[in-house]
C-alpha atoms as a PDB file:
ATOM      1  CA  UNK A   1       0.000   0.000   0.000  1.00  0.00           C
ATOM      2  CA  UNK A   2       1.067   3.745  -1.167  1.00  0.00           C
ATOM      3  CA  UNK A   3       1.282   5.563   2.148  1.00  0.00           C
ATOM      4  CA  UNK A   4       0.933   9.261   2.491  1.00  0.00           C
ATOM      5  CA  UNK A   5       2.312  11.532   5.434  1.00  0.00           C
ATOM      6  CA  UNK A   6       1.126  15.169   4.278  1.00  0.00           C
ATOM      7  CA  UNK A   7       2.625  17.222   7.388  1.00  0.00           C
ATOM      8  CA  UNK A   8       6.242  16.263   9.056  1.00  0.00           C
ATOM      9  CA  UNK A   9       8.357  18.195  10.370  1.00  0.00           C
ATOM     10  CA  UNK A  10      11.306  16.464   8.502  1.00  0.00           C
ATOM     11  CA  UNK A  11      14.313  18.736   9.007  1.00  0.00           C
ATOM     12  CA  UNK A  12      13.606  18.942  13.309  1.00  0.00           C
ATOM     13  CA  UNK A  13      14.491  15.096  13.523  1.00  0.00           C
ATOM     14  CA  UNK A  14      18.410  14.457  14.440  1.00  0.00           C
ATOM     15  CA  UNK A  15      19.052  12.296  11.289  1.00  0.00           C
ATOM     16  CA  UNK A  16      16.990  14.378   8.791  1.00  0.00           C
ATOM     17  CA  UNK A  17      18.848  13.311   5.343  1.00  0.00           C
ATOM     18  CA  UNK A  18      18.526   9.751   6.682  1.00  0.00           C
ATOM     19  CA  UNK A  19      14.725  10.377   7.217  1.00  0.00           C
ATOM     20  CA  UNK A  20      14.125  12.302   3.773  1.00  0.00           C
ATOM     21  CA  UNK A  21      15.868   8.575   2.091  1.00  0.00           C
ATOM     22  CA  UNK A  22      13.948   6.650   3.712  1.00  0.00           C
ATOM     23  CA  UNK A  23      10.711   8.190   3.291  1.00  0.00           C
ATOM     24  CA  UNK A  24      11.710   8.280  -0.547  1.00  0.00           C
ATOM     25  CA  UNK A  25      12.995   4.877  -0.820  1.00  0.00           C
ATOM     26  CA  UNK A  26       9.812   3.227   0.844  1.00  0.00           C
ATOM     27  CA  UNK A  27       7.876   4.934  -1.394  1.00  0.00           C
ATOM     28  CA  UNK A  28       5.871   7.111   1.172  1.00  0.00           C
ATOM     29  CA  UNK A  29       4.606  10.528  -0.102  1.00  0.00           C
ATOM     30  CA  UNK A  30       5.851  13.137   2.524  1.00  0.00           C
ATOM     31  CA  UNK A  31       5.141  16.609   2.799  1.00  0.00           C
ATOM     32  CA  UNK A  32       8.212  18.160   4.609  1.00  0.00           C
ATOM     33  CA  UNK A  33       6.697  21.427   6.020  1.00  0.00           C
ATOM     34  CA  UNK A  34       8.706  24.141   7.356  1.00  0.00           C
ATOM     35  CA  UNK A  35       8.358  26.975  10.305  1.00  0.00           C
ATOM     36  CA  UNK A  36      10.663  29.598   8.644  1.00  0.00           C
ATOM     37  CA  UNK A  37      11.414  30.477   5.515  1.00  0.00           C
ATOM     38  CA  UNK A  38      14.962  30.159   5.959  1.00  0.00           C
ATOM     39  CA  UNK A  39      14.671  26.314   6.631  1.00  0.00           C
ATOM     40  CA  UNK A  40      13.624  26.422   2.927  1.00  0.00           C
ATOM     41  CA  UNK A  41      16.549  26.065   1.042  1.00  0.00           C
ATOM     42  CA  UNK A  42      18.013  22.912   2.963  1.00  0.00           C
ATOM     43  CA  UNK A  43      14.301  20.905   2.492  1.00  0.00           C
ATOM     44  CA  UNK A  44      14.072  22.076  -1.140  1.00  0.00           C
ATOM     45  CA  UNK A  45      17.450  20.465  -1.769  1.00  0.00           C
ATOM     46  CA  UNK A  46      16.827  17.550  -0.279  1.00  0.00           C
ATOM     47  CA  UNK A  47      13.560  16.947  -1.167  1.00  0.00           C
ATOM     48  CA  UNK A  48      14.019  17.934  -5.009  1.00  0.00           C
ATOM     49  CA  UNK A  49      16.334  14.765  -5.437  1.00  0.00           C
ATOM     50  CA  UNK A  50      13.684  12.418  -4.737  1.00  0.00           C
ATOM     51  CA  UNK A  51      10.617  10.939  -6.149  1.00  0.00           C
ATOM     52  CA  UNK A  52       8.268  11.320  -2.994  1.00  0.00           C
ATOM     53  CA  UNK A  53       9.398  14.087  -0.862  1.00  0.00           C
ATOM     54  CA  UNK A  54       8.046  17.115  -1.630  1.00  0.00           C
ATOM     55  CA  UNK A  55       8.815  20.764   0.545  1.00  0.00           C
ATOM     56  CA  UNK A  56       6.557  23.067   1.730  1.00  0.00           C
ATOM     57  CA  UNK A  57       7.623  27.179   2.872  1.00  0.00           C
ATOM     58  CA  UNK A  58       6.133  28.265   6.061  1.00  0.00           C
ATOM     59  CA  UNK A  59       6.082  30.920   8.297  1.00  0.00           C
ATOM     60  CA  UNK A  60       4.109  29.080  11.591  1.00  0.00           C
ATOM     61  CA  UNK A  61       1.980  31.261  13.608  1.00  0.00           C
ATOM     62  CA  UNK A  62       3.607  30.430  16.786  1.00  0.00           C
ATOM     63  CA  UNK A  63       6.661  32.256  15.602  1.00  0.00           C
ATOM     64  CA  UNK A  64       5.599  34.737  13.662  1.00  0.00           C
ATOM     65  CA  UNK A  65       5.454  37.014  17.109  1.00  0.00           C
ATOM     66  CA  UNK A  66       9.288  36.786  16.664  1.00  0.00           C
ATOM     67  CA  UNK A  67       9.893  35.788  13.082  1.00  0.00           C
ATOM     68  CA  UNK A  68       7.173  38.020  11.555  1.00  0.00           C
ATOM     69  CA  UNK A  69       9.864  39.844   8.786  1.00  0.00           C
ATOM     70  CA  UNK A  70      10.366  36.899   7.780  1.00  0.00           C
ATOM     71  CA  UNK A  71       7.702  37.244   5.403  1.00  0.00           C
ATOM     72  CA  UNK A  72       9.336  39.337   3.053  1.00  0.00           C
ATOM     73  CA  UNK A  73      11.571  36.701   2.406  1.00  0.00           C
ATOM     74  CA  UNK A  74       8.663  33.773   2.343  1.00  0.00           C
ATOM     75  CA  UNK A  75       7.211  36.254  -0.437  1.00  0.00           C
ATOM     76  CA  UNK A  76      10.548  36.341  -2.330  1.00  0.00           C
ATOM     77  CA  UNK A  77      10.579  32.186  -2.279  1.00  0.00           C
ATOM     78  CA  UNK A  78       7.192  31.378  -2.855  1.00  0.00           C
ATOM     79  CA  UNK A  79       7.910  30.913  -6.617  1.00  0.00           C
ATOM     80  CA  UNK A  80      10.188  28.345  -6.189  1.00  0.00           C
ATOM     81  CA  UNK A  81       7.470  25.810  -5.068  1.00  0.00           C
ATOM     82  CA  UNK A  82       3.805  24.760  -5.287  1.00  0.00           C
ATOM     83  CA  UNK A  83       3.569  23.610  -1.663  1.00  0.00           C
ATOM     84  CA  UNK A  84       2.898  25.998   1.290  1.00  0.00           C
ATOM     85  CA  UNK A  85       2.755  25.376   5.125  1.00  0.00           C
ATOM     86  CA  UNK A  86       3.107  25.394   7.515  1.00  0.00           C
ATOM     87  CA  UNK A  87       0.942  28.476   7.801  1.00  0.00           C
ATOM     88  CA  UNK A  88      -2.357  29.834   9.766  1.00  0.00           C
ATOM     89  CA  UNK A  89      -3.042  31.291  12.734  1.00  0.00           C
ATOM     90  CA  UNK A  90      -3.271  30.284  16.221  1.00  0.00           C
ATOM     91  CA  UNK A  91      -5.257  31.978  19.290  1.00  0.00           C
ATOM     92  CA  UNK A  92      -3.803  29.449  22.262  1.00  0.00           C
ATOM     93  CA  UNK A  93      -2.958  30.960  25.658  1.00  0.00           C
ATOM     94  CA  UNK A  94       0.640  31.496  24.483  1.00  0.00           C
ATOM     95  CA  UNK A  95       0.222  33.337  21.587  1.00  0.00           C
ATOM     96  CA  UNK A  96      -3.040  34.796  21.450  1.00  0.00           C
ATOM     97  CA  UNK A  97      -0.978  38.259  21.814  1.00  0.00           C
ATOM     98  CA  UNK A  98       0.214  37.920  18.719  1.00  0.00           C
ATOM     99  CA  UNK A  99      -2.977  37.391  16.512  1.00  0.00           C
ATOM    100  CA  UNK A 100      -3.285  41.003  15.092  1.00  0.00           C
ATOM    101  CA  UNK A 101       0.137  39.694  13.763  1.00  0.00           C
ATOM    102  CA  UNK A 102      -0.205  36.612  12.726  1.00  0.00           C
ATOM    103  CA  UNK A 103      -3.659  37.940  10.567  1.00  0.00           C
ATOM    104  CA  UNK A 104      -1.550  40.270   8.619  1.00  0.00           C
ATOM    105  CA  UNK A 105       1.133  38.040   7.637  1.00  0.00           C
ATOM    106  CA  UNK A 106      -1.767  35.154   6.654  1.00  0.00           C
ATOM    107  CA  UNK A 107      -3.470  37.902   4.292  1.00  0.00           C
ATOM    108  CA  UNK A 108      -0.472  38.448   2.863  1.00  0.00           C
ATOM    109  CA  UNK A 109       0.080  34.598   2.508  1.00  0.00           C
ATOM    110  CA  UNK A 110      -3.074  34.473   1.270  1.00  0.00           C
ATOM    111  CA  UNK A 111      -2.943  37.110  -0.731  1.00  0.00           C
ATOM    112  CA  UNK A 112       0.258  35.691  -2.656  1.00  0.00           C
ATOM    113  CA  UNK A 113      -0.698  32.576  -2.746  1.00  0.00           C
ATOM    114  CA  UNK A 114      -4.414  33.765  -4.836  1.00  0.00           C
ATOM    115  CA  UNK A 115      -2.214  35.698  -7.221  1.00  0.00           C
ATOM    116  CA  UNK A 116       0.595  33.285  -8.189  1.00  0.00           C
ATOM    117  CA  UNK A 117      -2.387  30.308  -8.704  1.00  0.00           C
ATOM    118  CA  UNK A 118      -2.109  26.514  -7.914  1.00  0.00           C
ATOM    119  CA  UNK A 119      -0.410  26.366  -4.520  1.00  0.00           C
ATOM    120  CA  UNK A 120      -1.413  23.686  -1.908  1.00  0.00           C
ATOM    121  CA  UNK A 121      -1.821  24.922   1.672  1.00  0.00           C
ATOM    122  CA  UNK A 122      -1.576  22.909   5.030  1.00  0.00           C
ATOM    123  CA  UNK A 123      -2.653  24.997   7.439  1.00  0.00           C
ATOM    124  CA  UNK A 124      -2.956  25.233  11.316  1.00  0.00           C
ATOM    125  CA  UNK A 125      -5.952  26.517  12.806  1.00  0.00           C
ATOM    126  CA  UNK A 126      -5.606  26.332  16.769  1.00  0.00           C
ATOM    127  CA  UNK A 127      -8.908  28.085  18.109  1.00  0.00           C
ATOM    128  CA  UNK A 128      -8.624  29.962  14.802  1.00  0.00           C
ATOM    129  CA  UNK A 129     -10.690  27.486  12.408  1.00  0.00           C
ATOM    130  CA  UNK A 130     -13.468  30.137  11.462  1.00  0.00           C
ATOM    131  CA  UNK A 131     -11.135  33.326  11.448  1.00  0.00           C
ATOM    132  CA  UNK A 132      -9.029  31.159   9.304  1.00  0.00           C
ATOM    133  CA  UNK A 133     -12.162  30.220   6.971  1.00  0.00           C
ATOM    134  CA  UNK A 134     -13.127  33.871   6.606  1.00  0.00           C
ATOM    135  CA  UNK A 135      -9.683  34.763   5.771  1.00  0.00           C
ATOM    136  CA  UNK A 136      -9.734  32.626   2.915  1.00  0.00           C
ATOM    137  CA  UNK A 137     -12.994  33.329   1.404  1.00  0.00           C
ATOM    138  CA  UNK A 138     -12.198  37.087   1.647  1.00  0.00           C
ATOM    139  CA  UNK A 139      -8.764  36.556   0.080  1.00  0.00           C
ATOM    140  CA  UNK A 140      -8.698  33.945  -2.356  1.00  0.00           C
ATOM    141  CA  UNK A 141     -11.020  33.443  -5.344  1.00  0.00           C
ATOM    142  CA  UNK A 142     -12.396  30.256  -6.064  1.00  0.00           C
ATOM    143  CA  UNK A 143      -9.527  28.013  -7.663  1.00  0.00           C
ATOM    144  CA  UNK A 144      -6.616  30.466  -7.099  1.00  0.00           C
ATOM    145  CA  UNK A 145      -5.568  27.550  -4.377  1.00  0.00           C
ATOM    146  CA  UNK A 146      -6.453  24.983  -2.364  1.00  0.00           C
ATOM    147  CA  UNK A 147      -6.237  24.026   1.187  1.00  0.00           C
ATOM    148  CA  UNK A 148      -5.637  21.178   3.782  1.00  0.00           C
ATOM    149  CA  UNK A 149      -6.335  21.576   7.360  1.00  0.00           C
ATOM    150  CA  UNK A 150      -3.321  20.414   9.132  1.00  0.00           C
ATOM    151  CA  UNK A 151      -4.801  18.371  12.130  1.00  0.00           C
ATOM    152  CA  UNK A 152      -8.298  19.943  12.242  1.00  0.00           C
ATOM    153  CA  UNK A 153      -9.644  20.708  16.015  1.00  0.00           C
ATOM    154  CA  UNK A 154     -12.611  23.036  14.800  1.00  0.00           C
ATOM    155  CA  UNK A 155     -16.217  22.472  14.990  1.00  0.00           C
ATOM    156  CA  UNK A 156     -18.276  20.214  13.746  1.00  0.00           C
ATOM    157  CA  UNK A 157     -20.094  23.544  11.715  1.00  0.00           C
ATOM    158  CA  UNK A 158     -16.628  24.641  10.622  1.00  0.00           C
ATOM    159  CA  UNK A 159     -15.782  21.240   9.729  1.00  0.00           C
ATOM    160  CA  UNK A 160     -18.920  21.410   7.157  1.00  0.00           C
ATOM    161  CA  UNK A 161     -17.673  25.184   6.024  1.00  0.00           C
ATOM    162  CA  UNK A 162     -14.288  23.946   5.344  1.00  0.00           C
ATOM    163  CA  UNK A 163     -15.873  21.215   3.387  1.00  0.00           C
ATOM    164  CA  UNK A 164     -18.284  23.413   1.381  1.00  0.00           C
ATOM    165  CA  UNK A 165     -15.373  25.155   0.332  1.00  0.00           C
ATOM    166  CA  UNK A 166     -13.444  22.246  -0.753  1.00  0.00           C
ATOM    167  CA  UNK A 167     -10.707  22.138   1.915  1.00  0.00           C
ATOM    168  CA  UNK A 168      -9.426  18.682   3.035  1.00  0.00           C
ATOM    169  CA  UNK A 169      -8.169  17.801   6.135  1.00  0.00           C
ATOM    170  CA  UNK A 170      -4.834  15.319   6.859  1.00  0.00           C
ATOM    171  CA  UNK A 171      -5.566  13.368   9.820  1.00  0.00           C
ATOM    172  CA  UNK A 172      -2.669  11.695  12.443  1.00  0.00           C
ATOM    173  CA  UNK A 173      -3.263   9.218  14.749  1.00  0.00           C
ATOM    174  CA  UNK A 174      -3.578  11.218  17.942  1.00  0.00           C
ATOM    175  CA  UNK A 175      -6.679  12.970  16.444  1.00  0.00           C
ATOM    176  CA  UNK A 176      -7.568   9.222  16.022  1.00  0.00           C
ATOM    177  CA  UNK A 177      -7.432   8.297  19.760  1.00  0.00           C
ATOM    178  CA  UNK A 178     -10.228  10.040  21.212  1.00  0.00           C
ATOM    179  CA  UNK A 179     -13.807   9.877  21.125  1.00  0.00           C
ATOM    180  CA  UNK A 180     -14.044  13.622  20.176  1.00  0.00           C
ATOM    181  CA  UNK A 181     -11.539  13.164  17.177  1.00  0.00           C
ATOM    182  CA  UNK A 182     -12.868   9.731  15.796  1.00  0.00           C
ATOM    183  CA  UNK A 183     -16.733  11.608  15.410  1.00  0.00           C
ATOM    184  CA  UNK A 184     -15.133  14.311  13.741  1.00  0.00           C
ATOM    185  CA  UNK A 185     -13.321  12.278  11.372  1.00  0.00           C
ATOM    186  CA  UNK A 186     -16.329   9.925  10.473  1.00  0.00           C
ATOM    187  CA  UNK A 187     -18.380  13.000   9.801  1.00  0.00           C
ATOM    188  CA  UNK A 188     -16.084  14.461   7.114  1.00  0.00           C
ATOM    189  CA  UNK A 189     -16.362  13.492   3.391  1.00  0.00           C
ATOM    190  CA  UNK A 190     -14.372  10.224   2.474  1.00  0.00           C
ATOM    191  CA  UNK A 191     -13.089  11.850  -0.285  1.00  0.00           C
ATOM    192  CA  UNK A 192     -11.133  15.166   1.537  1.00  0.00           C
ATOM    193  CA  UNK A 193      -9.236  13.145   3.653  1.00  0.00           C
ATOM    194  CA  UNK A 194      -5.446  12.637   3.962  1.00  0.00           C
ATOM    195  CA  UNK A 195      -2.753  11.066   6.464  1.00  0.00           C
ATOM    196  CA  UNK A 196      -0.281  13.097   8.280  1.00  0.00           C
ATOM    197  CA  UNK A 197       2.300  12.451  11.532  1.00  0.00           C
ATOM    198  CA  UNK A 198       2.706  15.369  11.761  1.00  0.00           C
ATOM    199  CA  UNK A 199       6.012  14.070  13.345  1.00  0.00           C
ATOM    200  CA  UNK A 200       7.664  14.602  15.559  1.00  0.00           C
ATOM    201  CA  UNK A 201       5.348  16.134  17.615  1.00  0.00           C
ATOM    202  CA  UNK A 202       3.120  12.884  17.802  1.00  0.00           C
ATOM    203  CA  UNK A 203       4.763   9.385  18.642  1.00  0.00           C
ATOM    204  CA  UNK A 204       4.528   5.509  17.559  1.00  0.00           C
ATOM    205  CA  UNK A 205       5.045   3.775  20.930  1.00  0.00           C
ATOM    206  CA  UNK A 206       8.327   5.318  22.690  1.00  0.00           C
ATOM    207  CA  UNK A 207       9.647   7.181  20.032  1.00  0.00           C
ATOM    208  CA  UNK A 208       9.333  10.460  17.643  1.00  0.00           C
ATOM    209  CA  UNK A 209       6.343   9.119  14.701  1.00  0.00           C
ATOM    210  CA  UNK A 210       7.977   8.871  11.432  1.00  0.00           C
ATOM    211  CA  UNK A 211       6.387   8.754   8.263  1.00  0.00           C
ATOM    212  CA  UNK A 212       6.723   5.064   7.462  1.00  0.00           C
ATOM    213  CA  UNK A 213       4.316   4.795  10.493  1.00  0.00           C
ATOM    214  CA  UNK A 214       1.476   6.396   8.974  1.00  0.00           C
ATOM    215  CA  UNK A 215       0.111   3.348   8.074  1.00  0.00           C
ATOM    216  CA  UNK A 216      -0.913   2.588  11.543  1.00  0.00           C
ATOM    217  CA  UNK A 217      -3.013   6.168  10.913  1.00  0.00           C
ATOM    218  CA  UNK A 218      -4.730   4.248   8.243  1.00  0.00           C
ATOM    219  CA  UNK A 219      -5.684   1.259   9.655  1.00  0.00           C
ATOM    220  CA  UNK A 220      -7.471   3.272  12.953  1.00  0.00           C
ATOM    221  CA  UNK A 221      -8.935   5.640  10.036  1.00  0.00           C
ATOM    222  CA  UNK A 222     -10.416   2.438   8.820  1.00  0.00           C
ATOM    223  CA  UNK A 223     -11.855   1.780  12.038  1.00  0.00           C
ATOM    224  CA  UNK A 224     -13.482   4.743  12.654  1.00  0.00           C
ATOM    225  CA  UNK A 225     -14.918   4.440   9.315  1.00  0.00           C
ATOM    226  CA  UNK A 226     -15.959   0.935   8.848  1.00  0.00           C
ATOM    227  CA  UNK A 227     -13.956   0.135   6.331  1.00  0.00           C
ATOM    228  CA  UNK A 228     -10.646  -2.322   5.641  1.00  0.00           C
ATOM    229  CA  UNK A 229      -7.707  -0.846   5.573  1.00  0.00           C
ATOM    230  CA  UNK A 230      -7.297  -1.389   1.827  1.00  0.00           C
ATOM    231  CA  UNK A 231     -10.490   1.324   1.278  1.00  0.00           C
ATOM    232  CA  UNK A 232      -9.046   3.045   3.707  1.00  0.00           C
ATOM    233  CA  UNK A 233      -5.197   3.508   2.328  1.00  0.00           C
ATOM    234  CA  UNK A 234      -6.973   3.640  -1.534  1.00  0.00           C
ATOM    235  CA  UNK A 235      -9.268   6.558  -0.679  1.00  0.00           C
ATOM    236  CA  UNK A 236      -6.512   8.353   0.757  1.00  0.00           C
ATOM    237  CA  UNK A 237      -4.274   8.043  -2.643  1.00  0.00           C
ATOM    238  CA  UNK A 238      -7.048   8.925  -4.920  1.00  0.00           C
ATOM    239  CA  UNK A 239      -7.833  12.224  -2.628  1.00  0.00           C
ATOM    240  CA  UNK A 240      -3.884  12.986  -3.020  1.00  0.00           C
ATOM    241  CA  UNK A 241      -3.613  12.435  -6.520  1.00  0.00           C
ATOM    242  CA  UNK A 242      -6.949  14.563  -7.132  1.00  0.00           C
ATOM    243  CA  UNK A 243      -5.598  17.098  -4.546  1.00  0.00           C
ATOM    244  CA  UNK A 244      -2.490  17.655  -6.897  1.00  0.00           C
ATOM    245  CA  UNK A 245      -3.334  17.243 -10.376  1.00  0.00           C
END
């Protein structure tokens, strides 16, 4: 089975390169998404001498408080790739001071992204999910780009919204484990769903998840779905290869 991993941090685990060959040489379609723009140049190099890795250019909310400048150089880059993330916006306790922030330097990924056409977004959305949604309907005309919720916790209402506006969601196995996450899962449309790890900030027993353990993502998506595994890993592919053709 084709596995797909559509958010990992790849570059913040000790033996990166290693990681990057592996996920190539198993076959495993990885999205390596970055929090600055100046990780960019090390993933694109790595990533643009294999058949499955692809890199993404970020700026992440949580350190755009710090890092927000930065997006004069993410504007510079963006050119240089059809992948974006990770981006969005995030209203937790520890960086809720920096929203006014983070919503200008979205727009203006937004904004960028609507005028240069065809990019793919993974986006974070921590308390932000409708802010985020209105964001992109006021920005970005239909098909200028499309969008994946990186590890969705919205509501079930912006669930739908995201849906009506053909957004798709990657899923990881922690969103998996509880009750709250498996109803949200089941209730989203078969066909907008990815995997993610969204390594290595989730874990596969003791250690750091990689992507080759994704699979374990679709098996408990089958689960929750009522499906085998085989549906399961098949839907998955077909919603990646529709997502990027």
């Amino acid at each position: 089975m084709r596995l797909v991993d559509f958010h990992c941090h790849l570059d913040l685990y000790p033996d990166f390169e290693a990681l990057v060959a592996e996920s190539d040489r198993l076959g495993i379609f990885t999205l390596a998404v970055t929090t600055t723009p100046k990780a960019w140049a090390r993933n694109n190099k790595l990533a643009s001498s294999t058949k499955c890795v692809r890199a993404a250019l970020g700026l992440h909310p949580q350190l755009v408080a710090e890092r927000w400048r930065e997006i004069d150089l993410w504007e510079r880059l963006l050119a240089e790739t059809r992948y974006v993330g990770e981006v969005g916006l995030d209203a937790g306790p520890r960086f809720y001071a920096s929203m006014d922030r983070q919503i200008e330097v979205f727009r203006r990924i937004l904004r960028s992204c609507a005028q240069a056409g065809g990019k793919i977004l993974s986006i974070h959305s921590v308390r932000t999910a409708s802010k985020v949604l209105d964001l992109i309907k006021e920005e970005v005309p239909d098909g200028r780009a499309k969008f994946v919720f990186h590890w969705f916790t919205g509501s079930a209402s912006d669930a739908k919204r995201a849906a009506d506006l053909g957004c798709y969601f990657s899923i990881n196995s922690q969103m998996l484990a509880t009750d709250r996450g498996r109803a949200l899962v089941t209730s989203l449309p078969i066909d907008r769903l990815l995997t993610e790890t969204d390594g290595p900030f989730t874990s596969h027993g003791a250690d750091p998840a990689r992507p080759r353990d994704v699979g374990q993502t679709v098996k408990q998506l089958a689960t929750a779905r009522g499906i085998s595994s085989e549906e399961s890993g098949a839907a998955v592919l077909r919603n990646l290869k529709k997502l990027t053709s």
